[in-house]
PDB file of N, CA and C in Angstrom:
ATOM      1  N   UNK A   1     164.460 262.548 169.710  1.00  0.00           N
ATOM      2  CA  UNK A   1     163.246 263.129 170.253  1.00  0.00           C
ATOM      3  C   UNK A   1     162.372 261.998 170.792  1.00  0.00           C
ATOM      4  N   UNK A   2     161.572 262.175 171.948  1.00  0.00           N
ATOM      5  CA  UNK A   2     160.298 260.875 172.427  1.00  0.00           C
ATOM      6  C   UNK A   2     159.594 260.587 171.798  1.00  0.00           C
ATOM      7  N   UNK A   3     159.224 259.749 171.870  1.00  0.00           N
ATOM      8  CA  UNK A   3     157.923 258.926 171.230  1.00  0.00           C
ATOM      9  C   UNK A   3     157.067 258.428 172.319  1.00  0.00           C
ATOM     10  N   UNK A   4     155.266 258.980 171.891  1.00  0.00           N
ATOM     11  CA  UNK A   4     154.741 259.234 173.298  1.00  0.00           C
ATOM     12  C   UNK A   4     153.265 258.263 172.708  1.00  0.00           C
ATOM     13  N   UNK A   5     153.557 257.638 173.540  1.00  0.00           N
ATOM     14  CA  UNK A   5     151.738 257.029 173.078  1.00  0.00           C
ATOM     15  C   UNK A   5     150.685 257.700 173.616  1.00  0.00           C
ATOM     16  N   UNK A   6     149.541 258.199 173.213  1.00  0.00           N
ATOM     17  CA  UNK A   6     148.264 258.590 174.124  1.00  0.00           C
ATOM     18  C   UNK A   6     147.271 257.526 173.627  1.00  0.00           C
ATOM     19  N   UNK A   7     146.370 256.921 174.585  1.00  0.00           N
ATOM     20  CA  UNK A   7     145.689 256.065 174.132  1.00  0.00           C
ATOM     21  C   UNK A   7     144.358 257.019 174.827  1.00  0.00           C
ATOM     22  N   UNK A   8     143.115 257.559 173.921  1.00  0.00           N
ATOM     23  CA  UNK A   8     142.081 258.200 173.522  1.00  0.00           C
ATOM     24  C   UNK A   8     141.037 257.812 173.573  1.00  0.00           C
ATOM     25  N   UNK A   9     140.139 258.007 174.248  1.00  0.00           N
ATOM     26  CA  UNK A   9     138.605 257.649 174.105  1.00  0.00           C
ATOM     27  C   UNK A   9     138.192 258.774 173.313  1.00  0.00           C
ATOM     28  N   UNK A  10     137.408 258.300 172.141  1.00  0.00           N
ATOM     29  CA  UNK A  10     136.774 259.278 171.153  1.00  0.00           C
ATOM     30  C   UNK A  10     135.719 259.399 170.437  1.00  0.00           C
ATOM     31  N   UNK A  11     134.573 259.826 170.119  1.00  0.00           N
ATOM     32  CA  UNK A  11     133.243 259.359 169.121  1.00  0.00           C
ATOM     33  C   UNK A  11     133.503 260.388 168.517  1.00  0.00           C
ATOM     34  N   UNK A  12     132.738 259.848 167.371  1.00  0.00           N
ATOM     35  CA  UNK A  12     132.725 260.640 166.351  1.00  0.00           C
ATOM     36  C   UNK A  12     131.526 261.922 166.173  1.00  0.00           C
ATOM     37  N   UNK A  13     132.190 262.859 165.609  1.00  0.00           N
ATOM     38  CA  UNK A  13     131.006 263.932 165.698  1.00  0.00           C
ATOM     39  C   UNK A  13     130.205 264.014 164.254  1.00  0.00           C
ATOM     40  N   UNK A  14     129.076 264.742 164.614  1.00  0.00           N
ATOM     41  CA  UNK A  14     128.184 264.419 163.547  1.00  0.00           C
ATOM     42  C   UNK A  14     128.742 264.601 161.937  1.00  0.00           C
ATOM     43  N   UNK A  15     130.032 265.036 161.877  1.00  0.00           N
ATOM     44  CA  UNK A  15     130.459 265.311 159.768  1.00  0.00           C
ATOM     45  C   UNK A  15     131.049 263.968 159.957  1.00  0.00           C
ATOM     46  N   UNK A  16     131.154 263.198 160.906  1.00  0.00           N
ATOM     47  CA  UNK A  16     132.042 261.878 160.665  1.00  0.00           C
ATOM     48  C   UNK A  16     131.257 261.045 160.070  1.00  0.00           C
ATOM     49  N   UNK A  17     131.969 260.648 158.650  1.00  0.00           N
ATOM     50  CA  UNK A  17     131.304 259.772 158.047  1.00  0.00           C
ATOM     51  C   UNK A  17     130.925 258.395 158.772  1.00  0.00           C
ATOM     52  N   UNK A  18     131.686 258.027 159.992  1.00  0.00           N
ATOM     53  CA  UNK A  18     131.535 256.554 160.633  1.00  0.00           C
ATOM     54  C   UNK A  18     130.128 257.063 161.633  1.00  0.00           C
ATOM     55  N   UNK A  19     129.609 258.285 162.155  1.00  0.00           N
ATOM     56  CA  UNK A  19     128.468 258.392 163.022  1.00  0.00           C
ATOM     57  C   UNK A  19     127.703 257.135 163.308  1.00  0.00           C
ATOM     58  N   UNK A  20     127.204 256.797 162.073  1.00  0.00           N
ATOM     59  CA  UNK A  20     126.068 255.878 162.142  1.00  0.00           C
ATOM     60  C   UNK A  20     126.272 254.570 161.959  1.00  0.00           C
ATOM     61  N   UNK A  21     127.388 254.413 162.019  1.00  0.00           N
ATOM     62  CA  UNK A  21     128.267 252.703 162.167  1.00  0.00           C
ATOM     63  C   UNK A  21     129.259 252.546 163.417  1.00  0.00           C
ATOM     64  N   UNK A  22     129.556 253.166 164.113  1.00  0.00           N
ATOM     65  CA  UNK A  22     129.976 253.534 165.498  1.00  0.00           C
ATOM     66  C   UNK A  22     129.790 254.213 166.217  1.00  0.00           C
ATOM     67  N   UNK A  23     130.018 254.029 167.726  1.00  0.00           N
ATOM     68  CA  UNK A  23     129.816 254.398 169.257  1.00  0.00           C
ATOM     69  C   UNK A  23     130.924 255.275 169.722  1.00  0.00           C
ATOM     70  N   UNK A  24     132.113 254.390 169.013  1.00  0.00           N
ATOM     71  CA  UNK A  24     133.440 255.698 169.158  1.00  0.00           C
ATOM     72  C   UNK A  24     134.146 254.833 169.074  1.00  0.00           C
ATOM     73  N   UNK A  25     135.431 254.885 169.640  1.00  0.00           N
ATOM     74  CA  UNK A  25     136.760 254.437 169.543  1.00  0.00           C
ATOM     75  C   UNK A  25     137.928 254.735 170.638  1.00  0.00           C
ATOM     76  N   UNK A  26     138.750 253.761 170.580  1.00  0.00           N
ATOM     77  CA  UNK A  26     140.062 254.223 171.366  1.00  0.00           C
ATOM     78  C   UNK A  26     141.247 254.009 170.801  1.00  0.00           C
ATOM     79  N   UNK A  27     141.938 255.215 170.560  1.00  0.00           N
ATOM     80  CA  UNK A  27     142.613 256.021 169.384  1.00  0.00           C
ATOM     81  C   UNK A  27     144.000 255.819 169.942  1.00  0.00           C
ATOM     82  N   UNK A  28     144.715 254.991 169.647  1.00  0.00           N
ATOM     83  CA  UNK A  28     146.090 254.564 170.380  1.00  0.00           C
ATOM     84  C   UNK A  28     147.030 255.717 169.155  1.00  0.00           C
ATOM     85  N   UNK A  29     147.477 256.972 170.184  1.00  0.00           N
ATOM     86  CA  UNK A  29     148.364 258.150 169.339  1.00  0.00           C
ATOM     87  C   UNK A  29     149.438 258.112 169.146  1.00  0.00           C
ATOM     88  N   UNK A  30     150.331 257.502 168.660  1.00  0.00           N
ATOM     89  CA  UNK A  30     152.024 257.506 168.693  1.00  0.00           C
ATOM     90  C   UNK A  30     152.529 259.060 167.856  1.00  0.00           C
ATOM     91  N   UNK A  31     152.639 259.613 168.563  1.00  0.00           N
ATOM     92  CA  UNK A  31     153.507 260.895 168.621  1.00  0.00           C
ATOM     93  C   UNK A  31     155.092 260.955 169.236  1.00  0.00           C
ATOM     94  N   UNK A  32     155.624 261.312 168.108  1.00  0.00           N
ATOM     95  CA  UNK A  32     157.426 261.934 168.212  1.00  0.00           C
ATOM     96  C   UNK A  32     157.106 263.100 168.649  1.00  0.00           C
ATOM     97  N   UNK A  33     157.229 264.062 169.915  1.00  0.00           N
ATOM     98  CA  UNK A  33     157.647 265.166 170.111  1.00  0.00           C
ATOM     99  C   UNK A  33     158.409 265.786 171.176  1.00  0.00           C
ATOM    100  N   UNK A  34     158.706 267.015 171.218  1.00  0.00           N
ATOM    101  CA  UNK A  34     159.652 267.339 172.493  1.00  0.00           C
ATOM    102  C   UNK A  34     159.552 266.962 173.769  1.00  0.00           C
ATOM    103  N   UNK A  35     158.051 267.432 173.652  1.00  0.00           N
ATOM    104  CA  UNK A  35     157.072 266.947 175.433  1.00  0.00           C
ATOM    105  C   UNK A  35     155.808 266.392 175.201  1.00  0.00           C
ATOM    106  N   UNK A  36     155.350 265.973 176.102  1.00  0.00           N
ATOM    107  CA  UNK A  36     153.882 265.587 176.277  1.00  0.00           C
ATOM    108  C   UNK A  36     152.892 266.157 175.920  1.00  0.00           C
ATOM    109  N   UNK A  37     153.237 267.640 176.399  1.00  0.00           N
ATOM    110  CA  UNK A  37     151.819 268.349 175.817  1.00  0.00           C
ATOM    111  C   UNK A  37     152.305 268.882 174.368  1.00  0.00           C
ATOM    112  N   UNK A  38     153.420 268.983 173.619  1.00  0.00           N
ATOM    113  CA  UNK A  38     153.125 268.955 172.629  1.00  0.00           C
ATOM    114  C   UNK A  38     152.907 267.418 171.813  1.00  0.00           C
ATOM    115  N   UNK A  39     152.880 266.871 172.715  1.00  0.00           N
ATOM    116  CA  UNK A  39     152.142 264.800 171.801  1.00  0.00           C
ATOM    117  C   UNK A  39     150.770 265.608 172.072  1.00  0.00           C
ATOM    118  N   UNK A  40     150.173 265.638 172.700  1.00  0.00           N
ATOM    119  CA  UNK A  40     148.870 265.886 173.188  1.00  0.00           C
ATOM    120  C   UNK A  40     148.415 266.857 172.405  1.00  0.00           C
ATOM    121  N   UNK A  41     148.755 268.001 172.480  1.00  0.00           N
ATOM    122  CA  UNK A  41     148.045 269.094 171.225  1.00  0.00           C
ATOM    123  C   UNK A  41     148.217 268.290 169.959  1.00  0.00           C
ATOM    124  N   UNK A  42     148.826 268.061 169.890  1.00  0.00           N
ATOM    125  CA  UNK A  42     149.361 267.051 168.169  1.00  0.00           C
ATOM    126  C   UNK A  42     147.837 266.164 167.702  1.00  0.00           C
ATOM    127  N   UNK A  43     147.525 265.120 168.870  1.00  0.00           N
ATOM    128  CA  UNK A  43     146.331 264.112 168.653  1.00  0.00           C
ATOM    129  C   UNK A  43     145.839 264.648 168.991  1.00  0.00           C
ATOM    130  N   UNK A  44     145.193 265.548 169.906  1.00  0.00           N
ATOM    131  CA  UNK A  44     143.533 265.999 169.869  1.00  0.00           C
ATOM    132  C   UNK A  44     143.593 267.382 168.218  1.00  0.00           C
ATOM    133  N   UNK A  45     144.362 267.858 168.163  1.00  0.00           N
ATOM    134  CA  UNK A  45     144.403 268.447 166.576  1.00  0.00           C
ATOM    135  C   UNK A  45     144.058 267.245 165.419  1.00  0.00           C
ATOM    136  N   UNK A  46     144.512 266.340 165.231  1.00  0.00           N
ATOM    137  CA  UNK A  46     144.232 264.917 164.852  1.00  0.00           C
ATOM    138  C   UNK A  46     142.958 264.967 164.246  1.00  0.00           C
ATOM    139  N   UNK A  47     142.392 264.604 165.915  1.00  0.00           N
ATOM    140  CA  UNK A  47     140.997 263.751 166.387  1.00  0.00           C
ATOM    141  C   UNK A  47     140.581 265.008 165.597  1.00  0.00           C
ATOM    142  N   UNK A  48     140.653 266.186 165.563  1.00  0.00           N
ATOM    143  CA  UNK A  48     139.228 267.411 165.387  1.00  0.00           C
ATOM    144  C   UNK A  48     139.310 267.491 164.143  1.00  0.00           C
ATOM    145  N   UNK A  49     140.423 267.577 163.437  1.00  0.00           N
ATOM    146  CA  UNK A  49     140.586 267.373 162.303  1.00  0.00           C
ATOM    147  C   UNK A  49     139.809 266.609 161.488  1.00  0.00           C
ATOM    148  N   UNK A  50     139.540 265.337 162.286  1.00  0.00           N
ATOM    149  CA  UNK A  50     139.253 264.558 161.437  1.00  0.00           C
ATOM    150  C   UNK A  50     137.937 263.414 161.922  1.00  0.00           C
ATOM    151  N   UNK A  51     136.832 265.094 162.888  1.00  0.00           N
ATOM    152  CA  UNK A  51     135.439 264.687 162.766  1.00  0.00           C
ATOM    153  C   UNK A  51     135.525 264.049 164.416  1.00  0.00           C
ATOM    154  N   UNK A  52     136.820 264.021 165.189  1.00  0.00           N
ATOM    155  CA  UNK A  52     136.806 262.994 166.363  1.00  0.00           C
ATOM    156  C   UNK A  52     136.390 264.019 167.525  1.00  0.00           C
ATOM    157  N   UNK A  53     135.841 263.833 168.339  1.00  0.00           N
ATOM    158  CA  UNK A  53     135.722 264.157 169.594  1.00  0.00           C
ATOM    159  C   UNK A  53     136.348 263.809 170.689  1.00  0.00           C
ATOM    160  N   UNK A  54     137.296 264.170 171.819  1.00  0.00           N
ATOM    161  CA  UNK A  54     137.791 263.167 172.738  1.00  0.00           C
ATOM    162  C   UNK A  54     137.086 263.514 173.643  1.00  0.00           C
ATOM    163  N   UNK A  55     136.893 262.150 174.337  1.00  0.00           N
ATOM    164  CA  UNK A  55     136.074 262.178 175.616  1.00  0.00           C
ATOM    165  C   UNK A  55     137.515 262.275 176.905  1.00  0.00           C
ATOM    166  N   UNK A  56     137.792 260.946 176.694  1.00  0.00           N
ATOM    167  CA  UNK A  56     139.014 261.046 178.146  1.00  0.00           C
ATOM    168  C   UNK A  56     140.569 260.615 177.375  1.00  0.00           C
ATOM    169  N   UNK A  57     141.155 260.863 178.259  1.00  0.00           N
ATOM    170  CA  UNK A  57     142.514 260.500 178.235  1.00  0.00           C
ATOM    171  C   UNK A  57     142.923 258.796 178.988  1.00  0.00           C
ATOM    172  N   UNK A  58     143.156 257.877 178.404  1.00  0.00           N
ATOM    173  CA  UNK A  58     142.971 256.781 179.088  1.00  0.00           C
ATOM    174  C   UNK A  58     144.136 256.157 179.796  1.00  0.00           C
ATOM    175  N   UNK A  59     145.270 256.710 178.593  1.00  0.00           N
ATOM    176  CA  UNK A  59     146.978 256.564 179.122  1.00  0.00           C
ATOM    177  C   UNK A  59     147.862 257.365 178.478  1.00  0.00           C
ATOM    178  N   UNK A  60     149.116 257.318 178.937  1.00  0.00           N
ATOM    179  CA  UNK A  60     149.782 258.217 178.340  1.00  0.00           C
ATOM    180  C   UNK A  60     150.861 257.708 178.774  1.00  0.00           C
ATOM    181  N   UNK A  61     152.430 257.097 178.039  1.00  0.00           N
ATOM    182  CA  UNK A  61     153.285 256.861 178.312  1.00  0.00           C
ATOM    183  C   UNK A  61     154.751 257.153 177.515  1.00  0.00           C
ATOM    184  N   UNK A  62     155.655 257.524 177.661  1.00  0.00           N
ATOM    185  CA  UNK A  62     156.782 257.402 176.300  1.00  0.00           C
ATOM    186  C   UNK A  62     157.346 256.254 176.614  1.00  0.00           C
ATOM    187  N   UNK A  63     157.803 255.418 175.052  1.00  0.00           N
ATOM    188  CA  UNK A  63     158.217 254.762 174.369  1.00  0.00           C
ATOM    189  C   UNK A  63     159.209 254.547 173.756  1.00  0.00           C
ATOM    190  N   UNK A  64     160.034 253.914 173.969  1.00  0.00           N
ATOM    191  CA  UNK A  64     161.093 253.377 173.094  1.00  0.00           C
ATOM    192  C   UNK A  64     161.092 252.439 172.147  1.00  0.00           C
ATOM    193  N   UNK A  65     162.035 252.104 171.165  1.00  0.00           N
ATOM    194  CA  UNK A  65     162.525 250.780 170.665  1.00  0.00           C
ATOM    195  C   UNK A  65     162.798 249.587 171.108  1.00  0.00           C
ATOM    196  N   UNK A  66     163.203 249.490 172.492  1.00  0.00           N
ATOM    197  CA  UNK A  66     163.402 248.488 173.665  1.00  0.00           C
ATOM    198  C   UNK A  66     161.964 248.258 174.430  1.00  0.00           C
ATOM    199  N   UNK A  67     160.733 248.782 174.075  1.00  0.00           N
ATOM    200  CA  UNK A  67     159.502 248.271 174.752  1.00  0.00           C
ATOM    201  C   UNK A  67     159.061 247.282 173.660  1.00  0.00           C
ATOM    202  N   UNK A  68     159.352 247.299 172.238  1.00  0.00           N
ATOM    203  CA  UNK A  68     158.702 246.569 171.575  1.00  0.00           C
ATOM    204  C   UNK A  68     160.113 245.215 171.269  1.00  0.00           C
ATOM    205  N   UNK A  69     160.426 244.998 171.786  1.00  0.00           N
ATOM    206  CA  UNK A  69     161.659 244.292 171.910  1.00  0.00           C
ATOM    207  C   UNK A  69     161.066 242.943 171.473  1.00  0.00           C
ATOM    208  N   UNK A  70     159.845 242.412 171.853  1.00  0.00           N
ATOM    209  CA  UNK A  70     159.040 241.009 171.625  1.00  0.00           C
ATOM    210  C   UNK A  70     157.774 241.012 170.852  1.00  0.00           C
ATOM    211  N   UNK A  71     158.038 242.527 170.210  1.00  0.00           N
ATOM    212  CA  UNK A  71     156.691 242.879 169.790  1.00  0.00           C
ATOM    213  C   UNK A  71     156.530 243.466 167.877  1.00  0.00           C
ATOM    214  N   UNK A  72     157.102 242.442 166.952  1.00  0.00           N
ATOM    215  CA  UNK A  72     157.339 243.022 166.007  1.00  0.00           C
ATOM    216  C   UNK A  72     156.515 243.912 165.605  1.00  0.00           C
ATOM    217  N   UNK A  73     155.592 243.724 165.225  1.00  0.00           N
ATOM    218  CA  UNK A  73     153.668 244.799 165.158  1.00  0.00           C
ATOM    219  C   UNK A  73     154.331 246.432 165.544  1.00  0.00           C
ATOM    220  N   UNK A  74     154.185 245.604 166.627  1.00  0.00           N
ATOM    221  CA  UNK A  74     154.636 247.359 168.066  1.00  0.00           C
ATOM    222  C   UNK A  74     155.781 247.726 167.583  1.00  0.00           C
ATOM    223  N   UNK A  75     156.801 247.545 167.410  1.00  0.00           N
ATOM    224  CA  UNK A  75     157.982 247.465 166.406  1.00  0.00           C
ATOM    225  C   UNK A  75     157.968 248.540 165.111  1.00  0.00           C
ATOM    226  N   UNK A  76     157.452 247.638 164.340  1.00  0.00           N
ATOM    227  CA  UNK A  76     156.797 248.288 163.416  1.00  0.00           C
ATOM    228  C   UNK A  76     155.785 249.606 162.727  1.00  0.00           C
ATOM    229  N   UNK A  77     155.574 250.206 164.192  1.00  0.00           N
ATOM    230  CA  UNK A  77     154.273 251.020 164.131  1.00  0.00           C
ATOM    231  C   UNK A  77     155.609 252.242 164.663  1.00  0.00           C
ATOM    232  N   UNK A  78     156.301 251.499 165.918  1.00  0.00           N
ATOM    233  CA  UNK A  78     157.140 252.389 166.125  1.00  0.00           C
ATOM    234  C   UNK A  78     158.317 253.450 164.978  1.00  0.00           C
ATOM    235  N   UNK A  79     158.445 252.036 164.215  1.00  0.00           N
ATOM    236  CA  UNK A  79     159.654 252.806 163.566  1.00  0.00           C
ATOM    237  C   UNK A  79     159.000 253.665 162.164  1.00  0.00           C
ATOM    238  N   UNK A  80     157.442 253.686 162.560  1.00  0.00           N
ATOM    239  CA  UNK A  80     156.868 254.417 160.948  1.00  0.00           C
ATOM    240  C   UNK A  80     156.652 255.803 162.189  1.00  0.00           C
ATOM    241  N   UNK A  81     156.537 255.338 163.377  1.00  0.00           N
ATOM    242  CA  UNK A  81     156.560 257.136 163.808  1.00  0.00           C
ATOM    243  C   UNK A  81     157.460 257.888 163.632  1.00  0.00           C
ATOM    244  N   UNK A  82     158.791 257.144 163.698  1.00  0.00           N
ATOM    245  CA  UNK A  82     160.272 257.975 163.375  1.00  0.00           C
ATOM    246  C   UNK A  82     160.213 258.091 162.207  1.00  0.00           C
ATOM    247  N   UNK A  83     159.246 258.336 161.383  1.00  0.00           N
ATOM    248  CA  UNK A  83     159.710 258.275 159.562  1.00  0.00           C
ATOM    249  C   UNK A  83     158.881 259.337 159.414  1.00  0.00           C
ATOM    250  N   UNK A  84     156.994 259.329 160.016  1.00  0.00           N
ATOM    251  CA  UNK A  84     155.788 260.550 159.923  1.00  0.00           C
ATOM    252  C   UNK A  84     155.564 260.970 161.046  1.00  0.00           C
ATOM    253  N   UNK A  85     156.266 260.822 162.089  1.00  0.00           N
ATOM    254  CA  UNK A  85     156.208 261.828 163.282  1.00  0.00           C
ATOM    255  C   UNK A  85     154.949 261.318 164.018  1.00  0.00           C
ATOM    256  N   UNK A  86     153.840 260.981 163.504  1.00  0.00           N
ATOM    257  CA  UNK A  86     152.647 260.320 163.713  1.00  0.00           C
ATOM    258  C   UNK A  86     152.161 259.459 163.186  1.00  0.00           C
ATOM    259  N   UNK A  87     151.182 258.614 163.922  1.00  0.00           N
ATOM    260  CA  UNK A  87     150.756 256.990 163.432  1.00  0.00           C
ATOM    261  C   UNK A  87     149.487 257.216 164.647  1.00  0.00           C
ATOM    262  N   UNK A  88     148.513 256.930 164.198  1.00  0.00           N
ATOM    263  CA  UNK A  88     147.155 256.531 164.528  1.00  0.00           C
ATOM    264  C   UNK A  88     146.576 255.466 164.221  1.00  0.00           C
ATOM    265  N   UNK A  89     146.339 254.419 165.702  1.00  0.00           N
ATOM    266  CA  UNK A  89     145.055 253.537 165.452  1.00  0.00           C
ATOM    267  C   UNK A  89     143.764 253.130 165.679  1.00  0.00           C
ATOM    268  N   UNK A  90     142.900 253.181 164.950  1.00  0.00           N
ATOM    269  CA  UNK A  90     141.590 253.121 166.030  1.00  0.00           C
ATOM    270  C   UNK A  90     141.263 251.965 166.466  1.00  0.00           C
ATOM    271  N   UNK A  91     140.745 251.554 167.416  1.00  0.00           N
ATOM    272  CA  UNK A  91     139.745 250.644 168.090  1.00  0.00           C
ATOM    273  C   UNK A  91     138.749 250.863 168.100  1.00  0.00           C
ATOM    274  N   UNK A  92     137.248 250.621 167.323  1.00  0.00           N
ATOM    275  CA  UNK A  92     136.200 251.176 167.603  1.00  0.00           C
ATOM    276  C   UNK A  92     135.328 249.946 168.287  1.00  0.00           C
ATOM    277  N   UNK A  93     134.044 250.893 168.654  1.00  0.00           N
ATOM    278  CA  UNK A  93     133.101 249.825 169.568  1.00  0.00           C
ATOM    279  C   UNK A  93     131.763 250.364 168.640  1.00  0.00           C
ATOM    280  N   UNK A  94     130.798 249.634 168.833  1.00  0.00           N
ATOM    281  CA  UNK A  94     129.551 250.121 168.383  1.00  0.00           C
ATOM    282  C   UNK A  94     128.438 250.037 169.289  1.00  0.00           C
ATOM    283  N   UNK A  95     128.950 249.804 170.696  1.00  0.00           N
ATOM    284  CA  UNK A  95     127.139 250.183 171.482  1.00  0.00           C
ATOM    285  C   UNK A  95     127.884 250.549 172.901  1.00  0.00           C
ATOM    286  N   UNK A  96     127.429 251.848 173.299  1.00  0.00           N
ATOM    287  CA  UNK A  96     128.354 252.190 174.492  1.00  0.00           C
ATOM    288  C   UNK A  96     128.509 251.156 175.581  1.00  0.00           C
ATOM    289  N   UNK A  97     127.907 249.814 175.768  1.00  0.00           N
ATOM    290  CA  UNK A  97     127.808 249.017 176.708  1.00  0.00           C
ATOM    291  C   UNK A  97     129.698 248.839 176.439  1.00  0.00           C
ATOM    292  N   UNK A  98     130.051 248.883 175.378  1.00  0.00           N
ATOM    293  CA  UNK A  98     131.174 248.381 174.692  1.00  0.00           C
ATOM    294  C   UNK A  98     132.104 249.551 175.707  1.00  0.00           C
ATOM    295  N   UNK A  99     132.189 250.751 175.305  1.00  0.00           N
ATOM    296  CA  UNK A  99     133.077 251.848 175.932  1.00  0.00           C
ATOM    297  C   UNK A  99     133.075 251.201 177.605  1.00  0.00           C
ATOM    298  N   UNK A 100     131.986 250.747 178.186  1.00  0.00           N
ATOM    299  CA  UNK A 100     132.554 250.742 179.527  1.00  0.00           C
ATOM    300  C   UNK A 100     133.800 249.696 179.494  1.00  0.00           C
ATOM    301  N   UNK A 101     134.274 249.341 178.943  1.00  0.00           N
ATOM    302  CA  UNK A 101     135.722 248.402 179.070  1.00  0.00           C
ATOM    303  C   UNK A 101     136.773 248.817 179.486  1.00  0.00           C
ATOM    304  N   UNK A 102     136.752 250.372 179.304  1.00  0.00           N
ATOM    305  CA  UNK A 102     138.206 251.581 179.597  1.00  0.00           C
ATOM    306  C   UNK A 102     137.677 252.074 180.670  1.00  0.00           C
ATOM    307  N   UNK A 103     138.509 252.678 181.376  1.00  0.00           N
ATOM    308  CA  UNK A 103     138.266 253.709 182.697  1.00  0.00           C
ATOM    309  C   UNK A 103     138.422 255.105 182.225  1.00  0.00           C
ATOM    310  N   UNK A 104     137.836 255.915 182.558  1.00  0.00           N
ATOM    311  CA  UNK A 104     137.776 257.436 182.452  1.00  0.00           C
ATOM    312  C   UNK A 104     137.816 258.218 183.599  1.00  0.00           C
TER     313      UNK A 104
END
């Protein structure tokens, strides 16, 4: 089955315990699934779950074992998606001057 990265622009909504210590985040999604839009329903279910808001979609690519070829880390993150189907990381920022770094 694919393995799909979505990389997420996201703040947190007001039950999120991080509100008042962050601006938001960009939520790199490694999802195993059939297609895209089921990676995609998968992480924004995630994000809501768990207080996130998404603003944009920043990338979206599938993934193999052969992209992280020089990349043990990346490697590594990969082969825990083939084990929980999902793996989430955040990047957060704390003053929106910060968010303009991504394109939307």
């Amino acid at each position: 089955m694919p393995v799909f990265i979505l990389i997420i622009n996201a703040k947190p909504e007001q039950e999120n315990s991080k509100v008042t210590d962050i601006a938001g985040a960009y939520v790199n999604c490694f999802i195993e699934a059939e297609t895209f839009d089921l990676a995609e329903e998968t992480a924004l279910k995630f994000l809501t779950t768990e207080n996130w808001r998404a603003i944009g979609l920043e990338e979206s690519y599938e993934v193999t074992k052969d992209d992280y070829f020089n990349d043990p880390k990346g490697l590594e993150v990969y082969q825990q998606v083939l084990i929980d189907k999902e793996v989430y990381t955040f990047h957060t920022y704390k003053t929106e001057d910060e968010e303009g770094r991504g394109s939307l």
